[in-house]
PDB file of N, CA and C in Angstrom:
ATOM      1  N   UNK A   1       1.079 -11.675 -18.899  1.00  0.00           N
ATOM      2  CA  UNK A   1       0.919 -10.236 -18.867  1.00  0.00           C
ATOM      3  C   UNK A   1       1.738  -9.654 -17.723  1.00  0.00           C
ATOM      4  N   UNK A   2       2.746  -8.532 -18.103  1.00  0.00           N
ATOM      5  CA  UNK A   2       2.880  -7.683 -17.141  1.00  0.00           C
ATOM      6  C   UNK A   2       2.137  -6.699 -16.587  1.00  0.00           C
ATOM      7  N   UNK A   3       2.314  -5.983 -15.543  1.00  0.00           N
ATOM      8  CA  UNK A   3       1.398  -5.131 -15.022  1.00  0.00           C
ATOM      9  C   UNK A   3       2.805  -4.052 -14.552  1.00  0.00           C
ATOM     10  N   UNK A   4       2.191  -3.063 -14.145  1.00  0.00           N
ATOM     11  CA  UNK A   4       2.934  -1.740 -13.893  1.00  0.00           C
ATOM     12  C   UNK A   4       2.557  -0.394 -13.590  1.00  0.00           C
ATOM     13  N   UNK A   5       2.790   0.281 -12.204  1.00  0.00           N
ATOM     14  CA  UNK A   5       2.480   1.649 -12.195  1.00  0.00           C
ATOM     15  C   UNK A   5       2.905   2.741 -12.936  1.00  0.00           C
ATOM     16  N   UNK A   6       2.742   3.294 -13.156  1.00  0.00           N
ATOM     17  CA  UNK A   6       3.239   4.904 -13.954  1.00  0.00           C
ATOM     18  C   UNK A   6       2.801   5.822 -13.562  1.00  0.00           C
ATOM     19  N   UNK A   7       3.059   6.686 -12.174  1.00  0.00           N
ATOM     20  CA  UNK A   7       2.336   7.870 -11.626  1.00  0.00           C
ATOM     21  C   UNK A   7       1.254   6.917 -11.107  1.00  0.00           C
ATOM     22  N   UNK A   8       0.095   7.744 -11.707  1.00  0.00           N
ATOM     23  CA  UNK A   8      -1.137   7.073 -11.499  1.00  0.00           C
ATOM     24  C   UNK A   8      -1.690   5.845 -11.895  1.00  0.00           C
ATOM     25  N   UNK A   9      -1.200   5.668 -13.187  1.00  0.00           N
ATOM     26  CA  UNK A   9      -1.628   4.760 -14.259  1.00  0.00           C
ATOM     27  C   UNK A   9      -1.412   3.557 -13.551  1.00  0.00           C
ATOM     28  N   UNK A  10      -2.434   2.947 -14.010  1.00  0.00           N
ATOM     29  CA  UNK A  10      -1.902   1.253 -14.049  1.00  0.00           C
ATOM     30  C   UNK A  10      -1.919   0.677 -15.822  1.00  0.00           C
ATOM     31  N   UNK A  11      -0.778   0.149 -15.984  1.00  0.00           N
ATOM     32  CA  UNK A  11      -0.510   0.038 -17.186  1.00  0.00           C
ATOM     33  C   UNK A  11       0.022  -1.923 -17.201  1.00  0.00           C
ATOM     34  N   UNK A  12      -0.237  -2.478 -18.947  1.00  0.00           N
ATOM     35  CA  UNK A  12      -0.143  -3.498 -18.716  1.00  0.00           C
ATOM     36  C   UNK A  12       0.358  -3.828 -20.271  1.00  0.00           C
ATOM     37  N   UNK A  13       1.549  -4.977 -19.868  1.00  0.00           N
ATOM     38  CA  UNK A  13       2.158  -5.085 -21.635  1.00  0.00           C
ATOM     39  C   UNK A  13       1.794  -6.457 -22.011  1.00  0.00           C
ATOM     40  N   UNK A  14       1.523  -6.853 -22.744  1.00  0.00           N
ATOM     41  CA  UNK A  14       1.230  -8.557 -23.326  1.00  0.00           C
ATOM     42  C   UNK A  14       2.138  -9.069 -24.048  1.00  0.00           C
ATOM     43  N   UNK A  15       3.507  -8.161 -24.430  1.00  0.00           N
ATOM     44  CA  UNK A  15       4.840  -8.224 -24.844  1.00  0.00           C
ATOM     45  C   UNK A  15       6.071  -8.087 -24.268  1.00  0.00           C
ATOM     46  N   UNK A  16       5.877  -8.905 -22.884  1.00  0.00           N
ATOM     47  CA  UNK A  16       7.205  -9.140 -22.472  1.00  0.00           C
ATOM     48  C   UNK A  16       7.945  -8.163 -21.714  1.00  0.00           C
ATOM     49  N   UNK A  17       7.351  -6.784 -21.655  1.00  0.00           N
ATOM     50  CA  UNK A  17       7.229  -5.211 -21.549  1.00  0.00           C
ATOM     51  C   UNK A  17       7.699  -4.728 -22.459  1.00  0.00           C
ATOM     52  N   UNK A  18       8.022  -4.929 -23.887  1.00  0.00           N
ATOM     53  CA  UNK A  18       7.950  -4.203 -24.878  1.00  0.00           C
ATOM     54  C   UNK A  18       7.553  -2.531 -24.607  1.00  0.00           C
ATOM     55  N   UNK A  19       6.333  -3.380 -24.638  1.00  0.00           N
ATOM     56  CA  UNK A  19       5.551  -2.441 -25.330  1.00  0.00           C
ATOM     57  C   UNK A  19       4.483  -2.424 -23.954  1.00  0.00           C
ATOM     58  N   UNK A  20       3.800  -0.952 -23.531  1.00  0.00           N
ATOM     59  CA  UNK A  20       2.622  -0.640 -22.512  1.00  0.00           C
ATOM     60  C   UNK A  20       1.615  -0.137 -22.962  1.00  0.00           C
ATOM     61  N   UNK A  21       0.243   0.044 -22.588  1.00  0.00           N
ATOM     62  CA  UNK A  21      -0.455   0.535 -22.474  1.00  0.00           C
ATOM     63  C   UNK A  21      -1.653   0.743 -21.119  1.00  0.00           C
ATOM     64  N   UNK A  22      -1.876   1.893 -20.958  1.00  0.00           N
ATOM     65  CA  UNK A  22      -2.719   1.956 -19.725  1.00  0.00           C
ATOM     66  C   UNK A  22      -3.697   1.734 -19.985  1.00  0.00           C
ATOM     67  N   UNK A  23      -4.445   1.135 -18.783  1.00  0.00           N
ATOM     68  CA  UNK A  23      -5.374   0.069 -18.636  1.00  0.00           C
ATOM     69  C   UNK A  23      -6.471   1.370 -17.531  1.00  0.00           C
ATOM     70  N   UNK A  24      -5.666   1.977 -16.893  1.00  0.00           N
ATOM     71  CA  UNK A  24      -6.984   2.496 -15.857  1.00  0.00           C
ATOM     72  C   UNK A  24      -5.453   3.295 -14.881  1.00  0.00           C
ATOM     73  N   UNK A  25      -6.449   3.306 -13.751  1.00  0.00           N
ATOM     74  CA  UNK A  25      -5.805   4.280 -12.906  1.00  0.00           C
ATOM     75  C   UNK A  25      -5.971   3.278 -11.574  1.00  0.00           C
ATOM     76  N   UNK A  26      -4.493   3.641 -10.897  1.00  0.00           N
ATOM     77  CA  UNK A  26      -4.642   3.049  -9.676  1.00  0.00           C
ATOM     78  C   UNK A  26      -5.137   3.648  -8.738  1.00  0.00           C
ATOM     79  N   UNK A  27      -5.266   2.710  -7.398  1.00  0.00           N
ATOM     80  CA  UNK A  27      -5.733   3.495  -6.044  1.00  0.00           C
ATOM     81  C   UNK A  27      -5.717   4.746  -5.351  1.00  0.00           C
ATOM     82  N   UNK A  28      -4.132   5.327  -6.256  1.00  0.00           N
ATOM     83  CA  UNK A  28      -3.668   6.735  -5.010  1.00  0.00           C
ATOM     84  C   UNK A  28      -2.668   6.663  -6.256  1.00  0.00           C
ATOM     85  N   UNK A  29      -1.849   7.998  -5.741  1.00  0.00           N
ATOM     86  CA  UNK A  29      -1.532   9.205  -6.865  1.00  0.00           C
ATOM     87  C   UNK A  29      -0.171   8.500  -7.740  1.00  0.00           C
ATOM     88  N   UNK A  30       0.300   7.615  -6.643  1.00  0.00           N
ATOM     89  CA  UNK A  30       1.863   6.765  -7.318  1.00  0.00           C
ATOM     90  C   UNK A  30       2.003   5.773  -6.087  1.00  0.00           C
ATOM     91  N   UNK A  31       2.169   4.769  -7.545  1.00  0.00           N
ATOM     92  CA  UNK A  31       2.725   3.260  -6.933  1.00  0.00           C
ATOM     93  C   UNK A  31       4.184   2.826  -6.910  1.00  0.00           C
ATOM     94  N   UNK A  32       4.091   2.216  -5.654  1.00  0.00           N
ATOM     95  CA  UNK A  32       5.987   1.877  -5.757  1.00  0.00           C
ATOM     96  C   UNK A  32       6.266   0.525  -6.510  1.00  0.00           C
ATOM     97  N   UNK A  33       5.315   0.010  -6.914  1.00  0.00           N
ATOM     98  CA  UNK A  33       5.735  -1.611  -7.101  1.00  0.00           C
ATOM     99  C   UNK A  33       4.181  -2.281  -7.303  1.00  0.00           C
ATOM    100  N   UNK A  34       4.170  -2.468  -8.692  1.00  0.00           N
ATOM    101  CA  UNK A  34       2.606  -3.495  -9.001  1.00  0.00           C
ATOM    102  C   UNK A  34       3.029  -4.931  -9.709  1.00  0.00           C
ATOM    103  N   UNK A  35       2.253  -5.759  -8.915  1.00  0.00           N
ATOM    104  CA  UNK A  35       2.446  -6.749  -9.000  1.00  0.00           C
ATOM    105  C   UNK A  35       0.973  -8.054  -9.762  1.00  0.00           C
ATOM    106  N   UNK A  36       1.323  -9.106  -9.824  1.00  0.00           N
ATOM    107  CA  UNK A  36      -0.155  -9.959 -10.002  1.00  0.00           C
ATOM    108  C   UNK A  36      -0.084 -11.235  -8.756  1.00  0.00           C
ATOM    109  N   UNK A  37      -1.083 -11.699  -8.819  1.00  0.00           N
ATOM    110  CA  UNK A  37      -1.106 -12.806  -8.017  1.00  0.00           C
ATOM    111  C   UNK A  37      -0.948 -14.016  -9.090  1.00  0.00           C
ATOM    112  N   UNK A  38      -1.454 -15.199  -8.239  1.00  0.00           N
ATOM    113  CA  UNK A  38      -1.390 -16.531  -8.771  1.00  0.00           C
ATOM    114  C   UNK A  38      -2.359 -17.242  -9.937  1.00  0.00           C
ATOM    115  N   UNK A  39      -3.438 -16.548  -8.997  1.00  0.00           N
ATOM    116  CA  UNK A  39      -5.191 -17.099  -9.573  1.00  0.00           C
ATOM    117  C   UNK A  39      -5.394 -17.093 -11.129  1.00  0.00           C
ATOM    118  N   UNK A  40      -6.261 -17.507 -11.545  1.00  0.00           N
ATOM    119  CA  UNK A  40      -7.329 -16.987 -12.836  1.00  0.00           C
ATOM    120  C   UNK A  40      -8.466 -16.765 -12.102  1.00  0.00           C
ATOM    121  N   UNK A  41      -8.725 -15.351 -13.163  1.00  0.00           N
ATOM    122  CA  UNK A  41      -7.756 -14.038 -13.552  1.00  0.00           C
ATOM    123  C   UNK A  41      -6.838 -13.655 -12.269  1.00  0.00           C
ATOM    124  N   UNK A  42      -5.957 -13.399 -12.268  1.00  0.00           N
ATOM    125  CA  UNK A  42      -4.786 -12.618 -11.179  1.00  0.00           C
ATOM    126  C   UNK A  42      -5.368 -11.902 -10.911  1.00  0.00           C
ATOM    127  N   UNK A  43      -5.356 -11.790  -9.399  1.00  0.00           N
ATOM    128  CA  UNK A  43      -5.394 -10.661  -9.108  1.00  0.00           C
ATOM    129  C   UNK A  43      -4.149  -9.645  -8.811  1.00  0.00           C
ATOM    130  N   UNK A  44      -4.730  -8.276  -9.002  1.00  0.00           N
ATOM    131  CA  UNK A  44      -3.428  -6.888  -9.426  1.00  0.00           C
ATOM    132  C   UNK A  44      -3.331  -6.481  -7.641  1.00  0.00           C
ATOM    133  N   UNK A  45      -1.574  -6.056  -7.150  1.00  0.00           N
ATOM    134  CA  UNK A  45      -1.613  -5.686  -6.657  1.00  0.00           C
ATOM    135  C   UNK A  45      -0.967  -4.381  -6.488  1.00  0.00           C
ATOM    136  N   UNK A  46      -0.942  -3.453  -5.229  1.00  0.00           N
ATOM    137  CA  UNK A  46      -0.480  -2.133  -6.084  1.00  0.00           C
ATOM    138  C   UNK A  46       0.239  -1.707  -4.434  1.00  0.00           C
ATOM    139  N   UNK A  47       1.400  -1.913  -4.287  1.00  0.00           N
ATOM    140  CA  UNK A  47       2.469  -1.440  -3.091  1.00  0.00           C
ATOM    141  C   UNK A  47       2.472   0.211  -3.458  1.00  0.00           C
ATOM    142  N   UNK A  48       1.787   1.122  -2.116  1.00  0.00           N
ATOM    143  CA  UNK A  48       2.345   2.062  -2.132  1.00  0.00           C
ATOM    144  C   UNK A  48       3.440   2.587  -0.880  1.00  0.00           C
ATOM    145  N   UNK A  49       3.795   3.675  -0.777  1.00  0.00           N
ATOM    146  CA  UNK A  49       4.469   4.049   0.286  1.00  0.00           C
ATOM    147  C   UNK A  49       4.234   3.839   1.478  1.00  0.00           C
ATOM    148  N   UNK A  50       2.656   3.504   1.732  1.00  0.00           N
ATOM    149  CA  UNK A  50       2.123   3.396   3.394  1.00  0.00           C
ATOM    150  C   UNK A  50       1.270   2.027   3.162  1.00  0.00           C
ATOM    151  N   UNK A  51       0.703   1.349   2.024  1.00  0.00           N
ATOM    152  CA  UNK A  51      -0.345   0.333   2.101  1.00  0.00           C
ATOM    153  C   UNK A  51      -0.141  -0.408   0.706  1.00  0.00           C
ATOM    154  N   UNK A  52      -0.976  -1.210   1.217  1.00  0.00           N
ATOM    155  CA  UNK A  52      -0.994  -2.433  -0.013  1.00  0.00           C
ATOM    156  C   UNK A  52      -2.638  -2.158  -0.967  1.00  0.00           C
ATOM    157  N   UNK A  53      -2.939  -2.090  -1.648  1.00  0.00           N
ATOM    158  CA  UNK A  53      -4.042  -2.376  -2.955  1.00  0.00           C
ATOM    159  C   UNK A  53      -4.072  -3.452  -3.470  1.00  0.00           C
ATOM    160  N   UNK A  54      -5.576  -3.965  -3.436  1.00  0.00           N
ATOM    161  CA  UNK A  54      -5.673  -5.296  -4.702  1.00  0.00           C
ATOM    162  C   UNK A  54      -7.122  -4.952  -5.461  1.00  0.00           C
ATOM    163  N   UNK A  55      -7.097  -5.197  -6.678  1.00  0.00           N
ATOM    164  CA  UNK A  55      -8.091  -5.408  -7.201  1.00  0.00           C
ATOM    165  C   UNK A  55      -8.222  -6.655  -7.904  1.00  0.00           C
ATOM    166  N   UNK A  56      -9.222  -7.097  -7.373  1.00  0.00           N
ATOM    167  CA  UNK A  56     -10.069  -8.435  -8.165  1.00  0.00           C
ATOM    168  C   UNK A  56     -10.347  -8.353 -10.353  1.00  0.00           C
ATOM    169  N   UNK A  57     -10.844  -7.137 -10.286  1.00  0.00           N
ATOM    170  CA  UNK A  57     -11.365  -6.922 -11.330  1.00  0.00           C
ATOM    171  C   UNK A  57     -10.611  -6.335 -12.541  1.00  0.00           C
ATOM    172  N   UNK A  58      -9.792  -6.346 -12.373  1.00  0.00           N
ATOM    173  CA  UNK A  58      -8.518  -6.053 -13.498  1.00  0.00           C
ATOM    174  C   UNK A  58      -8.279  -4.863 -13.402  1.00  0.00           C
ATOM    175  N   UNK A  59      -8.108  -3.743 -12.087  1.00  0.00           N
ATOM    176  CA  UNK A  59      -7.941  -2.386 -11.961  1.00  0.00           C
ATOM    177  C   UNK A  59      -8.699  -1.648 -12.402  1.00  0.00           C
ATOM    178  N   UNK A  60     -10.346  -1.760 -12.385  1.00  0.00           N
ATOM    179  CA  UNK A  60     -11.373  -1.140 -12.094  1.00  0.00           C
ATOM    180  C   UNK A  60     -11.873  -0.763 -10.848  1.00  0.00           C
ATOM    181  N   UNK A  61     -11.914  -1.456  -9.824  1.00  0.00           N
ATOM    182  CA  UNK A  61     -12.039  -1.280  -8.724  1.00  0.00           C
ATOM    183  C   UNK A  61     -10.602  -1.541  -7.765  1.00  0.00           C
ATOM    184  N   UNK A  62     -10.397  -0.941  -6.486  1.00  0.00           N
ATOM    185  CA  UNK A  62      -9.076  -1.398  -5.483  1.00  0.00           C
ATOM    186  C   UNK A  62     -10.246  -1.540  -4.150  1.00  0.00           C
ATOM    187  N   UNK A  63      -8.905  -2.153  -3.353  1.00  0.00           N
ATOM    188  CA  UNK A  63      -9.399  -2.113  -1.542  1.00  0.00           C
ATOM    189  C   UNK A  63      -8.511  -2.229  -1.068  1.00  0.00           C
ATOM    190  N   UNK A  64      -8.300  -1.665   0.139  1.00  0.00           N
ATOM    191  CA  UNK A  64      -6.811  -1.575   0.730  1.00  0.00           C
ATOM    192  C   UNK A  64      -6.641  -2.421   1.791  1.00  0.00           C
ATOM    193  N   UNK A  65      -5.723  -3.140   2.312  1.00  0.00           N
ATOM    194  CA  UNK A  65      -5.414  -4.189   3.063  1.00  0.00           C
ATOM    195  C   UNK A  65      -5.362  -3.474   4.462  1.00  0.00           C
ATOM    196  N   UNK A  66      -6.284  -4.547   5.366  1.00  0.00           N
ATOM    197  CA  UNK A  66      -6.195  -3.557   6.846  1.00  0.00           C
ATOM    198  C   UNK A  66      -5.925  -4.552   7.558  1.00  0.00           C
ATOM    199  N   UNK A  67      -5.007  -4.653   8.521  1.00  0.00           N
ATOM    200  CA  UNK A  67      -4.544  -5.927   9.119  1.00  0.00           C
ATOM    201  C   UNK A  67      -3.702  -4.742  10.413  1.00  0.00           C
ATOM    202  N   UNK A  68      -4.051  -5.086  11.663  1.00  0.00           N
ATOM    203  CA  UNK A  68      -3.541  -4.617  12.614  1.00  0.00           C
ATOM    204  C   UNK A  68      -2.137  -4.030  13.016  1.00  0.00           C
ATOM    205  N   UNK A  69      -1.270  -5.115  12.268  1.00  0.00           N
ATOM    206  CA  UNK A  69       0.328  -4.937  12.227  1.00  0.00           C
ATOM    207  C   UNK A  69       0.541  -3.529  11.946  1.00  0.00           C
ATOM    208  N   UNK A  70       0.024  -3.672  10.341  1.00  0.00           N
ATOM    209  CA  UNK A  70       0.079  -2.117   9.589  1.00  0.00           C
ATOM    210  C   UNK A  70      -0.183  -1.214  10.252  1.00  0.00           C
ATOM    211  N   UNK A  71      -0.955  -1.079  10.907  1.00  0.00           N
ATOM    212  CA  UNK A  71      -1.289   0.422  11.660  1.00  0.00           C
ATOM    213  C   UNK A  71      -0.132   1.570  11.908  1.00  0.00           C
ATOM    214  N   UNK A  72       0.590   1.239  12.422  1.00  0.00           N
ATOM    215  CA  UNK A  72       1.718   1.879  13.210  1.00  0.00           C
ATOM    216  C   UNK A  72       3.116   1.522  11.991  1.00  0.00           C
ATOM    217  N   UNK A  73       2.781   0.570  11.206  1.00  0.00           N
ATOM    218  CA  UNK A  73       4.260   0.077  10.254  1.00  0.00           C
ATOM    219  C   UNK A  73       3.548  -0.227   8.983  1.00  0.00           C
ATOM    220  N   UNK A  74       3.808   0.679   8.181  1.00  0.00           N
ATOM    221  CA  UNK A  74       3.059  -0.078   6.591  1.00  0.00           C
ATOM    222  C   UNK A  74       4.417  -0.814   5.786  1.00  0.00           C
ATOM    223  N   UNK A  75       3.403  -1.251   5.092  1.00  0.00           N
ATOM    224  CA  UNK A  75       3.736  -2.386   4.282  1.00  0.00           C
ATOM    225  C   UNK A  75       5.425  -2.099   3.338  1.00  0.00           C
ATOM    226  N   UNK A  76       6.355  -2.754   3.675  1.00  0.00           N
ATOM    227  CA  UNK A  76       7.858  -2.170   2.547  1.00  0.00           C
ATOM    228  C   UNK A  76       8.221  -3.006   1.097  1.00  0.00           C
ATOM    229  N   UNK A  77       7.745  -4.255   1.518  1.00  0.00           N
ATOM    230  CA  UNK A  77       8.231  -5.508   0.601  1.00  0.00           C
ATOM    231  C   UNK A  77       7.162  -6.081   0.986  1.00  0.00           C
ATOM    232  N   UNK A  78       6.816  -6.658  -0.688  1.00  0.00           N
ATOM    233  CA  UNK A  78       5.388  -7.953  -0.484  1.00  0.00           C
ATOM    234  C   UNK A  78       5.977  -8.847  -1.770  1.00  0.00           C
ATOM    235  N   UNK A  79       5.732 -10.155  -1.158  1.00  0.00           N
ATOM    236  CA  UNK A  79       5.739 -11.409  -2.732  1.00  0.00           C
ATOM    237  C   UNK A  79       4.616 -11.807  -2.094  1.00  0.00           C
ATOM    238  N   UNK A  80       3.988 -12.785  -3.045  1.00  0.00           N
ATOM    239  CA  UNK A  80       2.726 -13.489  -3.349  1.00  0.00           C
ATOM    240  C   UNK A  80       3.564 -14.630  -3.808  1.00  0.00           C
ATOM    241  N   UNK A  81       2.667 -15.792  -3.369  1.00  0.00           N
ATOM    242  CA  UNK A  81       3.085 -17.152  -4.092  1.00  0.00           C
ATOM    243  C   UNK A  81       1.922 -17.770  -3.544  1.00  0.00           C
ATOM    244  N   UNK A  82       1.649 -19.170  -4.375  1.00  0.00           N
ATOM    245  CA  UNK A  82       0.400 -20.395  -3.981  1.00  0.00           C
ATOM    246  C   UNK A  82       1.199 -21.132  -2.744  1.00  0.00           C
ATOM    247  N   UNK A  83       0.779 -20.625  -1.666  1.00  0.00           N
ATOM    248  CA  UNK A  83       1.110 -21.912  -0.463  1.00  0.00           C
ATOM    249  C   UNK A  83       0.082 -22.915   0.390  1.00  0.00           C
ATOM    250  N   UNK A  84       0.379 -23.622   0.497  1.00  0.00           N
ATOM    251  CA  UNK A  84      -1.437 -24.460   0.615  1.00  0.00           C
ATOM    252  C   UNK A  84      -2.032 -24.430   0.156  1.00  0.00           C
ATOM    253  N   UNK A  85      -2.367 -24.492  -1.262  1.00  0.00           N
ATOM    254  CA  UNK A  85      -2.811 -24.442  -1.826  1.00  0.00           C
ATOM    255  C   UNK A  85      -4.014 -23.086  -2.374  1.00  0.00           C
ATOM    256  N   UNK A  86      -3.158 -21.851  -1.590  1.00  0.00           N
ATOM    257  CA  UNK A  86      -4.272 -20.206  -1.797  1.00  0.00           C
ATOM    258  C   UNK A  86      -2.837 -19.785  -1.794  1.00  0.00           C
ATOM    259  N   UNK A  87      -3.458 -18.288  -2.618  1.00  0.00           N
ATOM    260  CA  UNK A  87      -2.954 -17.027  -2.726  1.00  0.00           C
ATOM    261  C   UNK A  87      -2.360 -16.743  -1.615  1.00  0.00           C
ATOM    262  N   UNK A  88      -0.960 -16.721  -1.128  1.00  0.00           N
ATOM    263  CA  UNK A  88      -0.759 -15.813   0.132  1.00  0.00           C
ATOM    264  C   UNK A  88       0.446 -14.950   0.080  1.00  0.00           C
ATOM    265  N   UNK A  89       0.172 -13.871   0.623  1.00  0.00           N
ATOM    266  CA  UNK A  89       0.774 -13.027   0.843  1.00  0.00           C
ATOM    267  C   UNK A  89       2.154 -12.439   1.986  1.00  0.00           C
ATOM    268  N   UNK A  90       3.236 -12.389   1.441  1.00  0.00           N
ATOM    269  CA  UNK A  90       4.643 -12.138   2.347  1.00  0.00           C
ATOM    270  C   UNK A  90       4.675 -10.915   2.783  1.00  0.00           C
ATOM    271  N   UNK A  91       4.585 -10.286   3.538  1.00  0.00           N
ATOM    272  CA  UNK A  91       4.373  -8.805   3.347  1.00  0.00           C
ATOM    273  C   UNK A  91       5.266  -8.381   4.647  1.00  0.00           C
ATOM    274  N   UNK A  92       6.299  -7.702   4.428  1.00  0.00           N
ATOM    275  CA  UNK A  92       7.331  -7.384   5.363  1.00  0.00           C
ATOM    276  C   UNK A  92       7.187  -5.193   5.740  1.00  0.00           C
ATOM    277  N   UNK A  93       6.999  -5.305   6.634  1.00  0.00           N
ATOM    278  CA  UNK A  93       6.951  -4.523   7.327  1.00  0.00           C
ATOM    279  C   UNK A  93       7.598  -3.447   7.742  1.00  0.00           C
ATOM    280  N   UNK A  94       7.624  -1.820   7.543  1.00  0.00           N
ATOM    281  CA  UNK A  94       9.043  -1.175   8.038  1.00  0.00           C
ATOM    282  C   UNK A  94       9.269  -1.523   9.321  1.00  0.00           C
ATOM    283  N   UNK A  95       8.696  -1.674  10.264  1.00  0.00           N
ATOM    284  CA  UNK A  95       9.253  -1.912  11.782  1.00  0.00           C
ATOM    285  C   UNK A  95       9.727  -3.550  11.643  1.00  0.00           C
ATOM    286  N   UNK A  96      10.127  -4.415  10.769  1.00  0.00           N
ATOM    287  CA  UNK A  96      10.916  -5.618  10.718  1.00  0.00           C
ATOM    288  C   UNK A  96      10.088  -6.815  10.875  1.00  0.00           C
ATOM    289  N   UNK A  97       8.689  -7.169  11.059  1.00  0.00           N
ATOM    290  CA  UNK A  97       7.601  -7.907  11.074  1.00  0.00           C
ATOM    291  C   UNK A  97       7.759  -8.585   9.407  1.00  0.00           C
ATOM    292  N   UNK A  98       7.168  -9.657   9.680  1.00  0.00           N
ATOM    293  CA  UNK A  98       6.725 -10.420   8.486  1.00  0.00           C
ATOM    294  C   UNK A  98       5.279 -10.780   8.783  1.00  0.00           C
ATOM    295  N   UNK A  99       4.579 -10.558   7.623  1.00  0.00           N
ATOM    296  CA  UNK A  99       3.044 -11.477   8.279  1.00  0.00           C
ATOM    297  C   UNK A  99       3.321 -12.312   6.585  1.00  0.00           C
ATOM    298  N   UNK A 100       2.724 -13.117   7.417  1.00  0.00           N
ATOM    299  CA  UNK A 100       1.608 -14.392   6.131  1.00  0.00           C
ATOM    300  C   UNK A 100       0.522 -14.389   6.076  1.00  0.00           C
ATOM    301  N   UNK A 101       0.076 -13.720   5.220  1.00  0.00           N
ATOM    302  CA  UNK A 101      -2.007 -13.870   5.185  1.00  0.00           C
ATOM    303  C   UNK A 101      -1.974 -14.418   3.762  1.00  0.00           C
ATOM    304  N   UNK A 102      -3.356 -14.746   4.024  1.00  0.00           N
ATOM    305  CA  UNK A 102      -3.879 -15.850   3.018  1.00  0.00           C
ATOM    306  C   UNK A 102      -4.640 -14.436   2.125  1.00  0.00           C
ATOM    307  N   UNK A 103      -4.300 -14.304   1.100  1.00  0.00           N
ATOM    308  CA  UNK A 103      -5.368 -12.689   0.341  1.00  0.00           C
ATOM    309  C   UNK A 103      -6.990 -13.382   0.333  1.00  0.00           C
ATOM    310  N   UNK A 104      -7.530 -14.411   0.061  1.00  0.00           N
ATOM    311  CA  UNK A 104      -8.436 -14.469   0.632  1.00  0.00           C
ATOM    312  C   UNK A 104      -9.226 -14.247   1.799  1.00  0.00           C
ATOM    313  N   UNK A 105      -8.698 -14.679   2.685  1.00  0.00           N
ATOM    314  CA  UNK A 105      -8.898 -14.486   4.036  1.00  0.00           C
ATOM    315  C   UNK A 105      -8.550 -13.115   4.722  1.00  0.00           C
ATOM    316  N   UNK A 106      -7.651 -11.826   3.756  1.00  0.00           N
ATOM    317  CA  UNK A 106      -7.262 -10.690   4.546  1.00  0.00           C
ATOM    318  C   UNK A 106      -8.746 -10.236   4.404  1.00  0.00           C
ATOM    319  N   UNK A 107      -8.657  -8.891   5.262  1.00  0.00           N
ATOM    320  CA  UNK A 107      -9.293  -7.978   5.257  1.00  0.00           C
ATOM    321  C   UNK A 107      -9.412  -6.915   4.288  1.00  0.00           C
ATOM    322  N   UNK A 108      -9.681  -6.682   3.073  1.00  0.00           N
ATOM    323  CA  UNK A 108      -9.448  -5.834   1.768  1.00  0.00           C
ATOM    324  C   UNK A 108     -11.099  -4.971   2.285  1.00  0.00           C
ATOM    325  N   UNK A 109     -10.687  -3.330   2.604  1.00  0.00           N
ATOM    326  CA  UNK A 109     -11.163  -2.379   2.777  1.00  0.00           C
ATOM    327  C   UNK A 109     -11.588  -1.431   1.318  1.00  0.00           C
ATOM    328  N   UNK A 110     -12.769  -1.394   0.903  1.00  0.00           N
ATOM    329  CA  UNK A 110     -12.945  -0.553  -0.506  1.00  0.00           C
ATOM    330  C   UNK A 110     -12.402   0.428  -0.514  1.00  0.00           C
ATOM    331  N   UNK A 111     -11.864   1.027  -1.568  1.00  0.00           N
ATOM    332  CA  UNK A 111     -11.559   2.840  -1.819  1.00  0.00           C
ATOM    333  C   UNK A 111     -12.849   3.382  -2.597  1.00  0.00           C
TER     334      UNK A 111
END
């Protein structure tokens, strides 16, 4: 499955992106970049202009990633890949930082 913002939408194709349909609504008003993780079920993630979003639950619910770095520099570029065997997260920084967190182990704040 792909996944994908549209404005608000979170939208998802089972054809390769053919073809979309929206699934729900994301965190905040427009996403720059939605992504999935590794797991069963994936978890969805949702890059906006200032923060990162994940939802566990297939984009019914979000929580926003709070990690100290960010404060002062949000999030520009994120990949996900299985390293050690967990979910972790690349997440590069406008002020030029890289962190590695484990998405288990971050801090995911409810909306």
């Amino acid at each position: 499955m792909l996944y994908r913002s549209w404005g608000s939408d979170l939208q998802r194709s089972t054809d390769g992106g053919l073809n979309w349909e929206t699934i729900g609504v994301g965190p905040v008003d427009y996403g720059v970049m939605t992504f999935t993780g590794v797991g069963q079920p994936p978890a969805i993630y949702w890059l906006t202009w200032d923060a990162l979003y994940r939802s566990t639950d297939g984009g019914a619910s979000w929580a926003r990633l709070s990690h100290p770095a960010l404060a002062g520099s949000p999030p520009v570029a994120v990949a996900v890949a299985e390293w050690g065997g967990e979910e972790t997260l690349f997440i590069g920084t406008e002020g030029g930082d890289l962190l590695v967190i484990g998405a288990a182990e971050a801090d995911w704040l409810p909306e």
